[in-house]
PDB file of N, CA and C in Angstrom:
ATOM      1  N   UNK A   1      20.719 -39.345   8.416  1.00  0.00           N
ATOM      2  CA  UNK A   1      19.687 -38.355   8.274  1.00  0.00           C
ATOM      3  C   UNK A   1      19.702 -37.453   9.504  1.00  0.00           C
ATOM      4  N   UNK A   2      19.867 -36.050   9.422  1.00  0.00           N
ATOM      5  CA  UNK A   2      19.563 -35.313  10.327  1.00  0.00           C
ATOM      6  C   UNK A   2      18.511 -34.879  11.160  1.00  0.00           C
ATOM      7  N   UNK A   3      18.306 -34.788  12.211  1.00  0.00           N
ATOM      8  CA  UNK A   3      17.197 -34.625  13.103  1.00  0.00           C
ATOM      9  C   UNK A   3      17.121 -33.246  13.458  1.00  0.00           C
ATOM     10  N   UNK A   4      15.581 -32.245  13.355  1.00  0.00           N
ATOM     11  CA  UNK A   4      15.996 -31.570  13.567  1.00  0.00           C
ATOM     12  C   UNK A   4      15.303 -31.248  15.214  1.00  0.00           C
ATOM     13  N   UNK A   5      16.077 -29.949  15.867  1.00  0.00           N
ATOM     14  CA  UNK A   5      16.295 -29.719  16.762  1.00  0.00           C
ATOM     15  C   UNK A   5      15.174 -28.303  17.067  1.00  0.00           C
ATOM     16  N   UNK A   6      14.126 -28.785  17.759  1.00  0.00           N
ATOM     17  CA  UNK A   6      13.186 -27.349  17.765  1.00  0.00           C
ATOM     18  C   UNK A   6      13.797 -26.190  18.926  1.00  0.00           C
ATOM     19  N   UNK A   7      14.575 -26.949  19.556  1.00  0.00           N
ATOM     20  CA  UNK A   7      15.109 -25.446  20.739  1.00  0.00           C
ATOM     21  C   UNK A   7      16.653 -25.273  20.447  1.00  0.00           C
ATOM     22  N   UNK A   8      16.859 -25.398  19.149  1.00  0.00           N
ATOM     23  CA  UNK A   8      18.065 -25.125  18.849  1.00  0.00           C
ATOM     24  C   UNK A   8      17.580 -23.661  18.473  1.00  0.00           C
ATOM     25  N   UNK A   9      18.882 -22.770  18.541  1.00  0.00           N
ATOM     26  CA  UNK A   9      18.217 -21.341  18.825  1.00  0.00           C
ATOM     27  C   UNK A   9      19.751 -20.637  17.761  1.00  0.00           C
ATOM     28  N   UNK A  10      20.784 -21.836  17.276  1.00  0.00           N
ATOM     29  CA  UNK A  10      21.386 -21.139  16.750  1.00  0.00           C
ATOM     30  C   UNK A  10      20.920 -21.144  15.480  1.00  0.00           C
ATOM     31  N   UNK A  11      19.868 -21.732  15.196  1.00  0.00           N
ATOM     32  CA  UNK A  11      18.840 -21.751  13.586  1.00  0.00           C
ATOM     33  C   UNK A  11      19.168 -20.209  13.223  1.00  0.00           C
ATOM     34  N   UNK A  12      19.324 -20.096  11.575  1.00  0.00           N
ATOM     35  CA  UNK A  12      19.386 -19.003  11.320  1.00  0.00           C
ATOM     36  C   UNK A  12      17.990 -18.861  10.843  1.00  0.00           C
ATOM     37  N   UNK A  13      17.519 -17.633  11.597  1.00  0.00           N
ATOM     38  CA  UNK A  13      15.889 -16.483  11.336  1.00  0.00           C
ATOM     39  C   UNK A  13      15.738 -16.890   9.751  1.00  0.00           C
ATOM     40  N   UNK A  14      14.481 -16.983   8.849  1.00  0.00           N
ATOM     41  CA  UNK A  14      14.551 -16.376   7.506  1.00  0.00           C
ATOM     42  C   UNK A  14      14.238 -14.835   7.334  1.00  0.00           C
ATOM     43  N   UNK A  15      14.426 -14.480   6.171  1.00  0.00           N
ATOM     44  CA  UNK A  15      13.815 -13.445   5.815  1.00  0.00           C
ATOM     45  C   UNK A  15      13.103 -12.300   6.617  1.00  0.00           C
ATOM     46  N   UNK A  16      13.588 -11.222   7.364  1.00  0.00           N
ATOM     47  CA  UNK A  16      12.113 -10.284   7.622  1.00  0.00           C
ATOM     48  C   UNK A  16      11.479 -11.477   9.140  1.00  0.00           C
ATOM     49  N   UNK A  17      12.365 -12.493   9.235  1.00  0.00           N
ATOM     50  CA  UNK A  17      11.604 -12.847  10.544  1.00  0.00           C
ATOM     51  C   UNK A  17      12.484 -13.357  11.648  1.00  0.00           C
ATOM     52  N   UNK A  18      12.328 -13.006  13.072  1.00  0.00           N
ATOM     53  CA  UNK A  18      13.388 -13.231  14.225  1.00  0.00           C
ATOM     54  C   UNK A  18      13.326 -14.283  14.447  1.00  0.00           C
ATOM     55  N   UNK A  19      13.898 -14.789  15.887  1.00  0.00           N
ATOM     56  CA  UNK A  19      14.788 -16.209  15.942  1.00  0.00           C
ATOM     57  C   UNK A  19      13.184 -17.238  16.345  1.00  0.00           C
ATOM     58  N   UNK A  20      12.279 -16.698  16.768  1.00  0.00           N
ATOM     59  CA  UNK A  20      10.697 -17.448  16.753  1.00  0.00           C
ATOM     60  C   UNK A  20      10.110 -17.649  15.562  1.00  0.00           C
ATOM     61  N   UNK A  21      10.553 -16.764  14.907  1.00  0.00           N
ATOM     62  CA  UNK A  21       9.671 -17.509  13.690  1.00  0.00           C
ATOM     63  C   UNK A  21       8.932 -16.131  13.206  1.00  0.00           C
ATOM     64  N   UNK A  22       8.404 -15.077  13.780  1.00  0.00           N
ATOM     65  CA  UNK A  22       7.159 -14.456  13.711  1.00  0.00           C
ATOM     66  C   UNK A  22       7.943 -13.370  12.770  1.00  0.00           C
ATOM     67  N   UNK A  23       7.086 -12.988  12.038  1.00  0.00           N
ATOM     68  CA  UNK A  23       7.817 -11.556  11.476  1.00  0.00           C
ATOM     69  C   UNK A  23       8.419 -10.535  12.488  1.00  0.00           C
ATOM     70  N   UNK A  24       9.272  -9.757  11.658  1.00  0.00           N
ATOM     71  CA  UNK A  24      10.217  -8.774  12.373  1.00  0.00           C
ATOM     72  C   UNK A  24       9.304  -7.595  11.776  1.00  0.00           C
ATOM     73  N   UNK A  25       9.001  -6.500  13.156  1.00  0.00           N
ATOM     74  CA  UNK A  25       8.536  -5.289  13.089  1.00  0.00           C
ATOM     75  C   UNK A  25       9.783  -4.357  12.933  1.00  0.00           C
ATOM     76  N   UNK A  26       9.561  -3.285  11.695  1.00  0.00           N
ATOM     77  CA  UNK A  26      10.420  -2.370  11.701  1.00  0.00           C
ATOM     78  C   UNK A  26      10.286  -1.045  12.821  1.00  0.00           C
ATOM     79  N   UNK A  27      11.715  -0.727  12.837  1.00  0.00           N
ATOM     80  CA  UNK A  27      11.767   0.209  13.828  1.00  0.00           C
ATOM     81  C   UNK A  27      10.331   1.450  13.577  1.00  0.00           C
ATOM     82  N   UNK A  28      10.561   1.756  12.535  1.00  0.00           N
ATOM     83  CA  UNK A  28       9.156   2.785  12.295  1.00  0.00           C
ATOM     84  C   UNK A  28       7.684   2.260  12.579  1.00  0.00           C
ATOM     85  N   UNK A  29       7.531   0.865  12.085  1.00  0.00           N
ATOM     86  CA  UNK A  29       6.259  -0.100  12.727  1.00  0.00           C
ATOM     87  C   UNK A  29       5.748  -0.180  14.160  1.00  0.00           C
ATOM     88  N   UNK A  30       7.437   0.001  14.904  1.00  0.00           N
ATOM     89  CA  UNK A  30       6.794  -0.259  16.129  1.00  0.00           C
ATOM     90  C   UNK A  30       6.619   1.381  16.769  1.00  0.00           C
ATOM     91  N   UNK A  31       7.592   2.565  16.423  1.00  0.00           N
ATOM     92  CA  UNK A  31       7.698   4.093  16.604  1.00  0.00           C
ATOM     93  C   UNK A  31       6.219   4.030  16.249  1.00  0.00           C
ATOM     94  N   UNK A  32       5.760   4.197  15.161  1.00  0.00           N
ATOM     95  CA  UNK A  32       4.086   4.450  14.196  1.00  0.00           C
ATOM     96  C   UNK A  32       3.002   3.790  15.840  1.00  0.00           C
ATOM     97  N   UNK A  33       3.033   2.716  15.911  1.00  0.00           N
ATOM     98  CA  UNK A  33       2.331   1.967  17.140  1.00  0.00           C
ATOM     99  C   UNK A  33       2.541   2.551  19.039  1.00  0.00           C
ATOM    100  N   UNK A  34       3.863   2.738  18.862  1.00  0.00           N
ATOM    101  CA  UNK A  34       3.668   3.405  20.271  1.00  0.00           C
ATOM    102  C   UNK A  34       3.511   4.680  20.705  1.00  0.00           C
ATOM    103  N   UNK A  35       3.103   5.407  19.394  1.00  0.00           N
ATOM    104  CA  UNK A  35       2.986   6.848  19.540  1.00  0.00           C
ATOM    105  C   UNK A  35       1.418   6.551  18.823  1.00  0.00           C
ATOM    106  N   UNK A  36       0.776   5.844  18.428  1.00  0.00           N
ATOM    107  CA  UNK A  36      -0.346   5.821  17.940  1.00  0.00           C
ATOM    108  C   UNK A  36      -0.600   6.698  17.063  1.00  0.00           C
ATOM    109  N   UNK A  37       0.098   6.857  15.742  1.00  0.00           N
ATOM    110  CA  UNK A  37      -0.092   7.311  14.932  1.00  0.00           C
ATOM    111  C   UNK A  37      -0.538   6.742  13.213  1.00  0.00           C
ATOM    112  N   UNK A  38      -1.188   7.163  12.743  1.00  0.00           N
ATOM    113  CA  UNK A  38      -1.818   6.398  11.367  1.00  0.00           C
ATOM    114  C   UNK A  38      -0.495   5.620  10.336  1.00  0.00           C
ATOM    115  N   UNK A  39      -0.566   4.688  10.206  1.00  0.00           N
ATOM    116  CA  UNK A  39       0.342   4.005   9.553  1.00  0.00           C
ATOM    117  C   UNK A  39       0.673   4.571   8.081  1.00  0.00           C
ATOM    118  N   UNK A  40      -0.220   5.180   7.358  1.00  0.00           N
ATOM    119  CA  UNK A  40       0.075   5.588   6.609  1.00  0.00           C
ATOM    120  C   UNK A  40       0.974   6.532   6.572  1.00  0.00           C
ATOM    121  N   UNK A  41       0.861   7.293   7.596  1.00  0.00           N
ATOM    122  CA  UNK A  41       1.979   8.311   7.568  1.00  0.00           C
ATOM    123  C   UNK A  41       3.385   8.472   7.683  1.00  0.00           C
ATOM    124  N   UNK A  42       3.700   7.565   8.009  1.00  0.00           N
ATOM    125  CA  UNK A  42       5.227   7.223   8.759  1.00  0.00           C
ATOM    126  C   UNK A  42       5.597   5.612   7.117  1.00  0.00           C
ATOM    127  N   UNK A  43       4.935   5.205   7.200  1.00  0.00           N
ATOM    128  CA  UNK A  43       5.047   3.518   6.583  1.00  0.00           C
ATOM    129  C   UNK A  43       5.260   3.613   5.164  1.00  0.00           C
ATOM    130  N   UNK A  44       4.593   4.706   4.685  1.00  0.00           N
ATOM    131  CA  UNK A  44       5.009   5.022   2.993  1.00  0.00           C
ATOM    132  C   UNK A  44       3.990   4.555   2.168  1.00  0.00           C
ATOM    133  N   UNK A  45       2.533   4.197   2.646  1.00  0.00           N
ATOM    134  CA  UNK A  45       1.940   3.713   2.962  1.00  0.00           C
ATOM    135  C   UNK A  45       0.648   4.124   2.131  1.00  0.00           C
ATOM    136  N   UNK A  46       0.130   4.004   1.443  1.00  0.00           N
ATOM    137  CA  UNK A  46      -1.197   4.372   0.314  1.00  0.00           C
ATOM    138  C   UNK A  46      -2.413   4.390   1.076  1.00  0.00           C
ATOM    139  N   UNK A  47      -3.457   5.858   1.411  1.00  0.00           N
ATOM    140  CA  UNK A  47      -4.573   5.851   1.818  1.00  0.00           C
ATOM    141  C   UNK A  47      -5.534   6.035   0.066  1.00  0.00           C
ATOM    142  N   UNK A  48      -6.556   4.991   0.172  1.00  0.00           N
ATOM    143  CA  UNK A  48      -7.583   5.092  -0.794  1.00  0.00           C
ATOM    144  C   UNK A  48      -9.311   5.784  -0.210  1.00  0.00           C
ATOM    145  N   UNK A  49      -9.646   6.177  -0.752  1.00  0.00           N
ATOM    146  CA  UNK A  49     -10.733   6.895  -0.236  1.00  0.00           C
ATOM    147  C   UNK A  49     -11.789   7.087  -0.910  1.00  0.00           C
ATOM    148  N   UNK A  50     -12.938   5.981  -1.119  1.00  0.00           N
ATOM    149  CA  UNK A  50     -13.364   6.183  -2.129  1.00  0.00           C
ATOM    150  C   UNK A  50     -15.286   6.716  -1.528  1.00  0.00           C
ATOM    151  N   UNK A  51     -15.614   7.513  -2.372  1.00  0.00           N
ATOM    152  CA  UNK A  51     -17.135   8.119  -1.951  1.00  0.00           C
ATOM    153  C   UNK A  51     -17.996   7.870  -2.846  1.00  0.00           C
ATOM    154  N   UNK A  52     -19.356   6.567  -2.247  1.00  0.00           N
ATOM    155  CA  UNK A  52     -19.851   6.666  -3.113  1.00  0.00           C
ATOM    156  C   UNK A  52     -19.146   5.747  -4.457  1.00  0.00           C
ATOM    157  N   UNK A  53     -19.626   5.869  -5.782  1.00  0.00           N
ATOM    158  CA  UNK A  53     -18.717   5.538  -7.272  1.00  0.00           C
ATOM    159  C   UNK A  53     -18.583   6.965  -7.906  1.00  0.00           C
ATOM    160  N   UNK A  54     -18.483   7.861  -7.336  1.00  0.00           N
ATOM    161  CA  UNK A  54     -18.452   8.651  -7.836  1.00  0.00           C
ATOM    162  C   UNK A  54     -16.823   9.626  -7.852  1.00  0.00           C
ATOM    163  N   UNK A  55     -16.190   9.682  -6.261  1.00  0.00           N
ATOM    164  CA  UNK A  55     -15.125  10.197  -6.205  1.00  0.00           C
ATOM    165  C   UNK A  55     -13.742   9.371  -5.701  1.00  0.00           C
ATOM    166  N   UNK A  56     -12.598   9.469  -5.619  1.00  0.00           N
ATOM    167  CA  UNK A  56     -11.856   8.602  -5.239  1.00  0.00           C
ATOM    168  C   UNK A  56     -10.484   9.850  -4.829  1.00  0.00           C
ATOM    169  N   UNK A  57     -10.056   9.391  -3.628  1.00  0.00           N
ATOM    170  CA  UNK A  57      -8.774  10.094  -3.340  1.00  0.00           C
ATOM    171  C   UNK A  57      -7.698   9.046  -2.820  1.00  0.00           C
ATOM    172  N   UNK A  58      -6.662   9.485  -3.638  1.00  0.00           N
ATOM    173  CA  UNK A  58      -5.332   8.603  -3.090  1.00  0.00           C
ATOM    174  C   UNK A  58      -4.756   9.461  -2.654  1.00  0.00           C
ATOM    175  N   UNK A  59      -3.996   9.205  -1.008  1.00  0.00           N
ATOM    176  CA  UNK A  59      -3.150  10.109  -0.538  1.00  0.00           C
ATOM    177  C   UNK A  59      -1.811   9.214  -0.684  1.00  0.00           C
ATOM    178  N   UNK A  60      -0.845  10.208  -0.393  1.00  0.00           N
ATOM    179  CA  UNK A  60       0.744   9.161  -0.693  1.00  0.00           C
ATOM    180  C   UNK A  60       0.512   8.500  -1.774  1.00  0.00           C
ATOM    181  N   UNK A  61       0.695   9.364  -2.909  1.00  0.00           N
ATOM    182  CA  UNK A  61       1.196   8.248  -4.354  1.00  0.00           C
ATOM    183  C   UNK A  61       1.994   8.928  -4.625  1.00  0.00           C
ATOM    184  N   UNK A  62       2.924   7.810  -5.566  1.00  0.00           N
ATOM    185  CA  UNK A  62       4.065   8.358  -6.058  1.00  0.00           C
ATOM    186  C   UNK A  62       3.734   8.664  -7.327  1.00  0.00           C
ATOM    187  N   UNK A  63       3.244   8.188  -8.364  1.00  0.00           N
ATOM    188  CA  UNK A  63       2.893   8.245  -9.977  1.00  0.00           C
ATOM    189  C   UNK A  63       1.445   8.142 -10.406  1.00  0.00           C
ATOM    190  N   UNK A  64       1.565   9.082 -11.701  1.00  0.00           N
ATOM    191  CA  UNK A  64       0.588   8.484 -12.658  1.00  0.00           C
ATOM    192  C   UNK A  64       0.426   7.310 -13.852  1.00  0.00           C
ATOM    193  N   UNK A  65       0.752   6.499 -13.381  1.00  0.00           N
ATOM    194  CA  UNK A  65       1.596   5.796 -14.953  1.00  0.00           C
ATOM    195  C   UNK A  65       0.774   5.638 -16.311  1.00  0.00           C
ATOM    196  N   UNK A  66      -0.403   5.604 -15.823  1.00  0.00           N
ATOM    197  CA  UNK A  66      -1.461   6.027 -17.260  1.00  0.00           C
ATOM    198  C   UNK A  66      -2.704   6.295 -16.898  1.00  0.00           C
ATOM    199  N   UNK A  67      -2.806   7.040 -17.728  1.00  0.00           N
ATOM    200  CA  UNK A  67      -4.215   7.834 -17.861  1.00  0.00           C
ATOM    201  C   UNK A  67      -5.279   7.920 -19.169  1.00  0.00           C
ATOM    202  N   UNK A  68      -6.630   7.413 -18.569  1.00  0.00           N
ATOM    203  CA  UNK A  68      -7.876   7.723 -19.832  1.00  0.00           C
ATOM    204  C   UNK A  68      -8.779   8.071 -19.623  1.00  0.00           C
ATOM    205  N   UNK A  69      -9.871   8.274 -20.331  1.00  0.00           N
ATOM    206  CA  UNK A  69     -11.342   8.388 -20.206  1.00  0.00           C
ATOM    207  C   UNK A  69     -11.802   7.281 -19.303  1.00  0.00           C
ATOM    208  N   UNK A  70     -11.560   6.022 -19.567  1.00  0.00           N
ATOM    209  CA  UNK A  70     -12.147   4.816 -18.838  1.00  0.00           C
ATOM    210  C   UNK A  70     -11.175   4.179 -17.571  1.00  0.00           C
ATOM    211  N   UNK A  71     -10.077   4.165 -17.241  1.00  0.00           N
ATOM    212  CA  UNK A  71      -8.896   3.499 -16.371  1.00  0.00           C
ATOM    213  C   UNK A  71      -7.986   4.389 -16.079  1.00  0.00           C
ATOM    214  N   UNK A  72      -7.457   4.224 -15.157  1.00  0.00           N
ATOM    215  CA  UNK A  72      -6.482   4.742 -14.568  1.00  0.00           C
ATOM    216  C   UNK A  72      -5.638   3.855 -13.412  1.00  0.00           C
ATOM    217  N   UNK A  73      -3.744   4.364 -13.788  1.00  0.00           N
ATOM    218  CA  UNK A  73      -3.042   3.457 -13.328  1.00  0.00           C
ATOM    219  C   UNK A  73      -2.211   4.349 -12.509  1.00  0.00           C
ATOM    220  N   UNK A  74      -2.223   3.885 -10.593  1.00  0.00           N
ATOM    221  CA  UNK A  74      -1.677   4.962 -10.185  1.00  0.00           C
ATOM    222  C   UNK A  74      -0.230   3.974  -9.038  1.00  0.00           C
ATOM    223  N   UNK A  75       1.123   4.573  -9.116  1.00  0.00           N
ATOM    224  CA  UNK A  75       2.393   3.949  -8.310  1.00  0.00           C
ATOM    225  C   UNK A  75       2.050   4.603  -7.313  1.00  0.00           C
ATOM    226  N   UNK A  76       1.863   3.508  -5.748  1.00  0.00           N
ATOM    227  CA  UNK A  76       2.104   3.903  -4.563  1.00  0.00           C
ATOM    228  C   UNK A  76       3.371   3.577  -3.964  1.00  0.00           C
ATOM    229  N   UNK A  77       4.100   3.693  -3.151  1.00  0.00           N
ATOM    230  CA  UNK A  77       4.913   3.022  -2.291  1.00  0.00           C
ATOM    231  C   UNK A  77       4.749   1.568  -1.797  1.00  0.00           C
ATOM    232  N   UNK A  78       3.634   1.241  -2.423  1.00  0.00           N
ATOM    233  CA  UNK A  78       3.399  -0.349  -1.766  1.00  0.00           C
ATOM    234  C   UNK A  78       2.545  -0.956  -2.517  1.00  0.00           C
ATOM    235  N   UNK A  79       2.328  -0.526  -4.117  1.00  0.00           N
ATOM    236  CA  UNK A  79       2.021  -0.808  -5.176  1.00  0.00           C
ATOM    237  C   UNK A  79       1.272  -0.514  -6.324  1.00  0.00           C
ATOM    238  N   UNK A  80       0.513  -1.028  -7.140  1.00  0.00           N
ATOM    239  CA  UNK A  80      -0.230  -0.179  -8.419  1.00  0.00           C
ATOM    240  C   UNK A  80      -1.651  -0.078  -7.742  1.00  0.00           C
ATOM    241  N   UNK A  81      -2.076   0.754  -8.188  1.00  0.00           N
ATOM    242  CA  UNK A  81      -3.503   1.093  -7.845  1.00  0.00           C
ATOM    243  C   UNK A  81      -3.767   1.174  -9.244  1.00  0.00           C
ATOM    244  N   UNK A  82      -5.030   0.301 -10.052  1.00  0.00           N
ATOM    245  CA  UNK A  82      -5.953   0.290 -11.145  1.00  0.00           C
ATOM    246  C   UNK A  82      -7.597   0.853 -10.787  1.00  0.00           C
ATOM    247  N   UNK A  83      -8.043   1.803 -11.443  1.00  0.00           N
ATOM    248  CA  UNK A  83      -8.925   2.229 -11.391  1.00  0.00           C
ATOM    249  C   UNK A  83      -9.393   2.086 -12.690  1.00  0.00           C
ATOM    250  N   UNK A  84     -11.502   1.509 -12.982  1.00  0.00           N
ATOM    251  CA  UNK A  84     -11.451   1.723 -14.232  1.00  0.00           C
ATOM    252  C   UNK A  84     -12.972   2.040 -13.770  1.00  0.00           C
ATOM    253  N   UNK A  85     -13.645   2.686 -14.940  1.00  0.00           N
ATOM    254  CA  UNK A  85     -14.884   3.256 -14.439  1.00  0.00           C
ATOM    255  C   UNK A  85     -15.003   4.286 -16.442  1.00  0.00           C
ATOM    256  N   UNK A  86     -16.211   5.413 -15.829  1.00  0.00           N
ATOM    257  CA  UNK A  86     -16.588   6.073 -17.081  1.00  0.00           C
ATOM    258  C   UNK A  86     -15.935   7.489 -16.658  1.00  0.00           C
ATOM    259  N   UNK A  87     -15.672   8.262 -17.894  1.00  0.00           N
ATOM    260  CA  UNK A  87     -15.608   9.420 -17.319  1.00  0.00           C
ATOM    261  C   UNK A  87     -14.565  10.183 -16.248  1.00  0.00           C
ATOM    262  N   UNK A  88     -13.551   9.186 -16.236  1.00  0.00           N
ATOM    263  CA  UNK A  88     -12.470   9.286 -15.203  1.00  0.00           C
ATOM    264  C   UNK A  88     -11.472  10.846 -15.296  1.00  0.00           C
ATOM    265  N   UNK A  89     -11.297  11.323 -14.841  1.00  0.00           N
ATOM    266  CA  UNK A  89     -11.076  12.579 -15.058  1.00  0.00           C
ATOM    267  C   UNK A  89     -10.092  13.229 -13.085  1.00  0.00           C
ATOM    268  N   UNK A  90      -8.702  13.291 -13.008  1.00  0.00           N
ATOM    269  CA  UNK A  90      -8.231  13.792 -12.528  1.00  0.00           C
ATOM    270  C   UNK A  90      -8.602  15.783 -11.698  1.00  0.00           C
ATOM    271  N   UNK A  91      -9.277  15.532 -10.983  1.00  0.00           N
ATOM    272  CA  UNK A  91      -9.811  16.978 -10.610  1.00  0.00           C
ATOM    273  C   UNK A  91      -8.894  17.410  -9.715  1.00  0.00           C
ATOM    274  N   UNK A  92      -8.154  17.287  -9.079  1.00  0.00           N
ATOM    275  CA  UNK A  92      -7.096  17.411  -8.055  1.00  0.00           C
ATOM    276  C   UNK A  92      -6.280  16.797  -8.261  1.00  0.00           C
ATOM    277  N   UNK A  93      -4.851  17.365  -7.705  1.00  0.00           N
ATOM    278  CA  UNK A  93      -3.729  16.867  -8.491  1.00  0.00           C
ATOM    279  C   UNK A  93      -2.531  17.458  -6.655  1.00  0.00           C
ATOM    280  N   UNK A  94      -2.047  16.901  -6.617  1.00  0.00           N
ATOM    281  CA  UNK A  94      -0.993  17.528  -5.508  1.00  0.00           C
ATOM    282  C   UNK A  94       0.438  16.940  -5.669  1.00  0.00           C
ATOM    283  N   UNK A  95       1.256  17.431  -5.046  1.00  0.00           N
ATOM    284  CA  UNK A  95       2.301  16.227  -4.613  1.00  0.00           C
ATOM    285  C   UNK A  95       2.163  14.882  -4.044  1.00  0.00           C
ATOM    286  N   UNK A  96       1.725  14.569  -2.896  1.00  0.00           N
ATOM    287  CA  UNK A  96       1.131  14.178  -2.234  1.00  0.00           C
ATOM    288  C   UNK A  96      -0.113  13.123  -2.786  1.00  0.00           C
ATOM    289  N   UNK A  97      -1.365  14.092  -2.800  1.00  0.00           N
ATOM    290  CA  UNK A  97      -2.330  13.446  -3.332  1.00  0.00           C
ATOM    291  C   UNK A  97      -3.179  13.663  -4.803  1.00  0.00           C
ATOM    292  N   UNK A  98      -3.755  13.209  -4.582  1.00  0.00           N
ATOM    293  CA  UNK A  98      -4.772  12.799  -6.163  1.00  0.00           C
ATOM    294  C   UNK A  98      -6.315  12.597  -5.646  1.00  0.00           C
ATOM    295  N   UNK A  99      -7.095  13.369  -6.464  1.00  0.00           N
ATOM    296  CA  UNK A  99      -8.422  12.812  -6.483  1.00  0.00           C
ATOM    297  C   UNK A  99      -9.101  13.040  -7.818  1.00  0.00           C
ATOM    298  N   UNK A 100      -9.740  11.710  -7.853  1.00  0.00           N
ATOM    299  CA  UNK A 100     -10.210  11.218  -9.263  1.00  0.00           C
ATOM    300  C   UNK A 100     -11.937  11.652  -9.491  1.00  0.00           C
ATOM    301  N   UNK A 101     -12.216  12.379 -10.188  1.00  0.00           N
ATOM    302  CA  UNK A 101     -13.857  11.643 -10.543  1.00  0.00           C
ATOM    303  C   UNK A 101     -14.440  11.308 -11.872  1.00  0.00           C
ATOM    304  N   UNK A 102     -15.439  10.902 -11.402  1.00  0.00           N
ATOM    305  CA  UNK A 102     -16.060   9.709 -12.495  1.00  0.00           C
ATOM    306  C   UNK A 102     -16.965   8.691 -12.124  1.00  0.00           C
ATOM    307  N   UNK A 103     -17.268   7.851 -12.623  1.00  0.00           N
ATOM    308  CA  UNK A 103     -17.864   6.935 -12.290  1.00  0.00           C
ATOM    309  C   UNK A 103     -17.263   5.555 -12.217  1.00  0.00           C
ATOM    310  N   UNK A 104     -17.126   5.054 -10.949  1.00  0.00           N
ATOM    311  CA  UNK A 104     -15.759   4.131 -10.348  1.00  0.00           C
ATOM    312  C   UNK A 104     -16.087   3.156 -10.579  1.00  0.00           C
ATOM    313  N   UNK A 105     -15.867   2.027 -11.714  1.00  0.00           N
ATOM    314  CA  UNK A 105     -16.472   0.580 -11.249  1.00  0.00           C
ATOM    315  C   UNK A 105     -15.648  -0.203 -10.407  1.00  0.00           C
ATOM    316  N   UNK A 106     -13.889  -0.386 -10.276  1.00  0.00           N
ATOM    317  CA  UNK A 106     -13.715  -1.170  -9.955  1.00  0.00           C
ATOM    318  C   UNK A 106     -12.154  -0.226  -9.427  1.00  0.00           C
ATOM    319  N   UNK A 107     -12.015  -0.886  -8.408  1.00  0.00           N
ATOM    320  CA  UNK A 107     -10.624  -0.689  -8.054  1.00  0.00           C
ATOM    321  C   UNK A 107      -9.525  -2.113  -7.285  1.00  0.00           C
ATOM    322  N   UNK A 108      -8.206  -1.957  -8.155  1.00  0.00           N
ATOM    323  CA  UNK A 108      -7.551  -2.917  -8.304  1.00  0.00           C
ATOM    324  C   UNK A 108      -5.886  -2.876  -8.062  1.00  0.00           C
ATOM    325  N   UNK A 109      -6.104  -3.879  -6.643  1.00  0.00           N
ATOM    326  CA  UNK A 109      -4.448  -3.009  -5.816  1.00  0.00           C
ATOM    327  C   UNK A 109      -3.476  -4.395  -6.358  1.00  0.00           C
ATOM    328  N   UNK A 110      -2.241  -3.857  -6.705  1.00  0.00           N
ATOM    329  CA  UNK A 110      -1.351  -4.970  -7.424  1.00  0.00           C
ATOM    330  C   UNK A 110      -0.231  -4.480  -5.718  1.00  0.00           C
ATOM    331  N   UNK A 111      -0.313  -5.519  -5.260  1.00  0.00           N
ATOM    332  CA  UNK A 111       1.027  -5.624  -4.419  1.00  0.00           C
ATOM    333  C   UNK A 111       2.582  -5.642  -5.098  1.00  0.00           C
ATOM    334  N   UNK A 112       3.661  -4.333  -4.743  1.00  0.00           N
ATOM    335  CA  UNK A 112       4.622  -4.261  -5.346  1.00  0.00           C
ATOM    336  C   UNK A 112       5.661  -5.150  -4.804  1.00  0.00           C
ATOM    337  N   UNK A 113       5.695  -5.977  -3.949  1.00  0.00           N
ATOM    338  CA  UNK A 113       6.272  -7.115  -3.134  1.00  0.00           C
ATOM    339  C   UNK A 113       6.131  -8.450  -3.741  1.00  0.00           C
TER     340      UNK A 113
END
C-alpha cells in the first residue's frame, strides 16, 4: 500500500489549481485586481441590476433565448439568467445590454460550468 507523501511537490496540481492546492487566478483575474477594476468588465462577466420589482438591467449578455409575457431566458458568459414575473416586456435592447420591465417575481442564475 502506498503512503502518501504531503511535501512531495512533484504531485501533479488538479484542474484550474497550482502545486498548493488553492485555485489558479487567471492572468486577467489578477490584471482586473491590480489595476482595480470591476470584474465584470475584463472577466466576461454578467452585471444584474435589479430596481425595486419593477425594472431589471443585464449588462454583458450574450442572448435572448426566450421570450414572453410572463418569463424570460437570458445567455450570459457565465450562464442562464431566468426571469419570471407579469408583464415582462424588453424596453431596451443594446449589444451589450438589456433592460427588462415588468413586474419581477423571481430571478434565477443557472451556472454554465
Amino acid at each position: 500500500m502506498a503512503k502518501s507523501n504531503p511535501g512531495n511537490t512533484n504531485a501533479k496540481p488538479g484542474k484550474g489549481r497550482n502545486r498548493k492546492g488553492t485555485i489558479k487566478k487567471s492572468f486577467r483575474e489578477k490584471f482586473t485586481e491590480l489595476l482595480e477594476l470591476p470584474k465584470d468588465l475584463l472577466l466576461d462577466r454578467p452585471k444584474l441590476t435589479l430596481i425595486g420589482c419593477r425594472d431589471m438591467m443585464i449588462e454583458n449578455y450574450k442572448s435572448v433565448l426566450e421570450y414572453g409575457v410572463g418569463y424570460m431566458r437570458v445567455k450570459t458568459g457565465s450562464g442562464i439568467v431566468r426571469i419570471t414575473g407579469n408583464n415582462l416586456v424588453i424596453r431596451e435592447i443594446s449589444h451589450d445590454d438589456i433592460i427588462i420591465s415588468g413586474t419581477v417575481h423571481s430571478v434565477e442564475f443557472t451556472d454554465a460550468g
